[in-house]
C-alpha atoms as a PDB file:
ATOM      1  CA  UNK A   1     -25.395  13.986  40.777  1.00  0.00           C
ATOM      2  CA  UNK A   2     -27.589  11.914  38.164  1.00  0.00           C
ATOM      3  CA  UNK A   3     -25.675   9.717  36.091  1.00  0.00           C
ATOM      4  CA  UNK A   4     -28.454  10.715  33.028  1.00  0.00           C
ATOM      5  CA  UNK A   5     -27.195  14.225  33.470  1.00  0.00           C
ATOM      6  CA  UNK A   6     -23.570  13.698  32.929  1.00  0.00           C
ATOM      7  CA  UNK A   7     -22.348  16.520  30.672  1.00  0.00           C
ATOM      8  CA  UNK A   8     -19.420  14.574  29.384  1.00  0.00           C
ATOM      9  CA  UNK A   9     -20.239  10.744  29.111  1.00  0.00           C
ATOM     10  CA  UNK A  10     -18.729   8.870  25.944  1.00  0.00           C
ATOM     11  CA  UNK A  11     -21.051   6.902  24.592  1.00  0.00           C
ATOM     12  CA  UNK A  12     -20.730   3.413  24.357  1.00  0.00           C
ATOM     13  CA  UNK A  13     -20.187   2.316  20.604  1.00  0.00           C
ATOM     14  CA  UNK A  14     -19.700  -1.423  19.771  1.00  0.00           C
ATOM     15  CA  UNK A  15     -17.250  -1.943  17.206  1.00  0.00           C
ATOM     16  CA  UNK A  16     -15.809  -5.159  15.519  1.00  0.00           C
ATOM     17  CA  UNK A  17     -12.492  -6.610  16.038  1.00  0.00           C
ATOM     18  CA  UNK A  18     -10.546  -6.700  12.337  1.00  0.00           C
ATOM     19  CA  UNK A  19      -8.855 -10.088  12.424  1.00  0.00           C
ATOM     20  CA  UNK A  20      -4.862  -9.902  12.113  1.00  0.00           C
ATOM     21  CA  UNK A  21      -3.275 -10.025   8.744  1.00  0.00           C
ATOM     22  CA  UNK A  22      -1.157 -12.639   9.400  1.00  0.00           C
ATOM     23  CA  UNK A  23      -2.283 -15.397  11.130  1.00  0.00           C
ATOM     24  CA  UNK A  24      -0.295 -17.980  13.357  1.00  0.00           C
ATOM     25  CA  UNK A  25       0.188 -20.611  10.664  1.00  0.00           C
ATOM     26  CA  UNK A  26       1.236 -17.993   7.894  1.00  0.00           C
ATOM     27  CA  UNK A  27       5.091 -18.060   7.296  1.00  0.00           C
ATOM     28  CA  UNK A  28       6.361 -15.127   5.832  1.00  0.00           C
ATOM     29  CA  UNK A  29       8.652 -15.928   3.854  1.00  0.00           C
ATOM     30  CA  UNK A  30      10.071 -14.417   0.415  1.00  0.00           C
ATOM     31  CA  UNK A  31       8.288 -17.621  -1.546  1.00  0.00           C
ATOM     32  CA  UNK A  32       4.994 -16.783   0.148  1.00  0.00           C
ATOM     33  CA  UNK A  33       3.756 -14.353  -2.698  1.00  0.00           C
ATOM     34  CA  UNK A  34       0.005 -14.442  -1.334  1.00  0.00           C
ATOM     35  CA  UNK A  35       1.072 -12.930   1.890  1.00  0.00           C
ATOM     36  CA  UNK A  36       3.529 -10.709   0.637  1.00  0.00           C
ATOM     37  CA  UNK A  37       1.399  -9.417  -2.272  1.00  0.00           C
ATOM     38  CA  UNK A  38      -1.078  -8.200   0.486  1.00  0.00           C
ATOM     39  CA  UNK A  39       1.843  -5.830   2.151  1.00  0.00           C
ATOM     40  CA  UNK A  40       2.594  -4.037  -0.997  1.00  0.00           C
ATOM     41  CA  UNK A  41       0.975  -0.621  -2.541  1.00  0.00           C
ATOM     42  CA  UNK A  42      -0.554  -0.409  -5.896  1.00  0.00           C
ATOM     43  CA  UNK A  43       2.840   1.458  -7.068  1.00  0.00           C
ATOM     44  CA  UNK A  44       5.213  -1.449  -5.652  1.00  0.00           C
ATOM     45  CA  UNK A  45       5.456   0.574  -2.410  1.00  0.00           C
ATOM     46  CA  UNK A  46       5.660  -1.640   1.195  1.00  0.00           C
ATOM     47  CA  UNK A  47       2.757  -0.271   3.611  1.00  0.00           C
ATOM     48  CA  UNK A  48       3.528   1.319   6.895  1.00  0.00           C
ATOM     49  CA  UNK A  49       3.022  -0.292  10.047  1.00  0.00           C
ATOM     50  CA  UNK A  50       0.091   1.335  10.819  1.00  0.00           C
ATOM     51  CA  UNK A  51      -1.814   0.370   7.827  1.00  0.00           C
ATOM     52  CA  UNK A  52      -0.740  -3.158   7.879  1.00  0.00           C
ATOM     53  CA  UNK A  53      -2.197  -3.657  11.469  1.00  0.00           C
ATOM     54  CA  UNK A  54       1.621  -5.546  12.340  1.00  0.00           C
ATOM     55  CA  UNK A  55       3.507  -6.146  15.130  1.00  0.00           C
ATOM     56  CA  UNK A  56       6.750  -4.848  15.170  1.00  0.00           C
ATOM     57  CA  UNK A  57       8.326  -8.025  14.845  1.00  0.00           C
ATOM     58  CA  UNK A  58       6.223  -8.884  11.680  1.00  0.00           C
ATOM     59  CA  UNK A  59       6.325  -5.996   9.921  1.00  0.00           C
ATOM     60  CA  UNK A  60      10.724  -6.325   9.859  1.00  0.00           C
ATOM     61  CA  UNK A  61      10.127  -9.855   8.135  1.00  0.00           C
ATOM     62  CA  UNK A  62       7.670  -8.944   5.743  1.00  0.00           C
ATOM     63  CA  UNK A  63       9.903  -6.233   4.583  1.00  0.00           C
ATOM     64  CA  UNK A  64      12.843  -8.442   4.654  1.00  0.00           C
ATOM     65  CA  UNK A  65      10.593 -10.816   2.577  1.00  0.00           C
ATOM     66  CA  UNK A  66       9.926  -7.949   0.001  1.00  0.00           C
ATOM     67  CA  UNK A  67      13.124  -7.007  -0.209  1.00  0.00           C
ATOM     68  CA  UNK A  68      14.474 -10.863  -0.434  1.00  0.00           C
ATOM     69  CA  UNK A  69      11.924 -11.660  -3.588  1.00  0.00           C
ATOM     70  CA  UNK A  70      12.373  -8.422  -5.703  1.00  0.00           C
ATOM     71  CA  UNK A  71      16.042  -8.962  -5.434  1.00  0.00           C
ATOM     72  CA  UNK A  72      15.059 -12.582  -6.629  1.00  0.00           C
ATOM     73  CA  UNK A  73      12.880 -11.150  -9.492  1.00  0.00           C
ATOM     74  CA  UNK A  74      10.057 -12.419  -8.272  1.00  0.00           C
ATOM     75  CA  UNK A  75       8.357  -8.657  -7.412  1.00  0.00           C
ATOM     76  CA  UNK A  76       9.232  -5.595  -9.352  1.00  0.00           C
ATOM     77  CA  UNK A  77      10.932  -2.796  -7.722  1.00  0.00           C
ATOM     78  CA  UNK A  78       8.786  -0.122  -9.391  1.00  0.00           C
ATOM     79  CA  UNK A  79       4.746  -1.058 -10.858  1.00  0.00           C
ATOM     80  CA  UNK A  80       4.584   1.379 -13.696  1.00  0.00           C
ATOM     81  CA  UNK A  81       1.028  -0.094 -15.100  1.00  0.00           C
ATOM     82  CA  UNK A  82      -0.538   3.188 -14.604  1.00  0.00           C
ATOM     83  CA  UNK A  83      -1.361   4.444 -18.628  1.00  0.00           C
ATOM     84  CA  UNK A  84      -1.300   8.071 -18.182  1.00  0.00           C
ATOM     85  CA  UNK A  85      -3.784   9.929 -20.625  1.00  0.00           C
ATOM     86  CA  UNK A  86      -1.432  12.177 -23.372  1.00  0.00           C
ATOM     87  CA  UNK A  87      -3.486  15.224 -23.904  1.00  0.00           C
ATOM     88  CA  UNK A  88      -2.891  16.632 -27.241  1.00  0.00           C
ATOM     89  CA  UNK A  89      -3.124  20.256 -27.251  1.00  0.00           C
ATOM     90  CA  UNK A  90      -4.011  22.259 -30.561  1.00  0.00           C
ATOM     91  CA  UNK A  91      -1.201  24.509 -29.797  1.00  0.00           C
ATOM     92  CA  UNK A  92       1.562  22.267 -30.479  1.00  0.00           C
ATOM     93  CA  UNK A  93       2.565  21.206 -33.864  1.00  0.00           C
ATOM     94  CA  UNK A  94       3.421  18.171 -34.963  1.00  0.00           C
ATOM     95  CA  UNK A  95       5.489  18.807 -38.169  1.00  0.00           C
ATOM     96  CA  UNK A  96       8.205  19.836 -39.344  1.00  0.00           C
ATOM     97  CA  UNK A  97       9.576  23.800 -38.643  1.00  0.00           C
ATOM     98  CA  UNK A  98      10.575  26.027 -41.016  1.00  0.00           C
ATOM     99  CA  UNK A  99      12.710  28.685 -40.287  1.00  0.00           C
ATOM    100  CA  UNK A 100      11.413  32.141 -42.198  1.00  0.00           C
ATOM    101  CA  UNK A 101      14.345  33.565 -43.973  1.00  0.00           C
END
């Protein structure tokens, strides 16, 4: 059989190799906010694993890190900057009731 005429051949993409997070003279470490900042959602949440890109090993002491500085005071537990939008509706009033008697 031709090789060109190979019905199921995976084609042979080139793709770039994302550099680790952490590199090898990083030390994570509750006082390293630069490092630990980049761990942590928009809502004060740690990132999985998987979206980190970390080793096993690395991802238990950046969360032990986390942990360590928002007991410290140093991160918030919760990051409740959203603003959320109050819609006024024309159906609720805003005075005073009066009952009908």
């Amino acid at each position: 059989m031709d090789k060109s005429k190979r019905p199921f051949l995976k084609s042979k993409r080139s793709f770039r190799r994302r550099l680790p997070p952490i590199q090898s003279g990083d030390r994570i470490d509750y006082r390293n906010m630069s490092l630990i900042s980049r761990f942590i959602s928009e809502q004060g949440k740690i990132l999985s694993r998987r979206v980190n890109r970390l080793t096993l090993k690395q991802q238990r002491l950046i969360t032990i890190a986390i942990k360590q500085a928002r007991i410290l005071a140093l991160l918030p537990f919760l990051n409740n900057e959203k603003q959320f939008e109050r819609i006024e509706s024309t159906t609720r009033t805003t005075g005073l009731r009066t009952r009908n008697q």
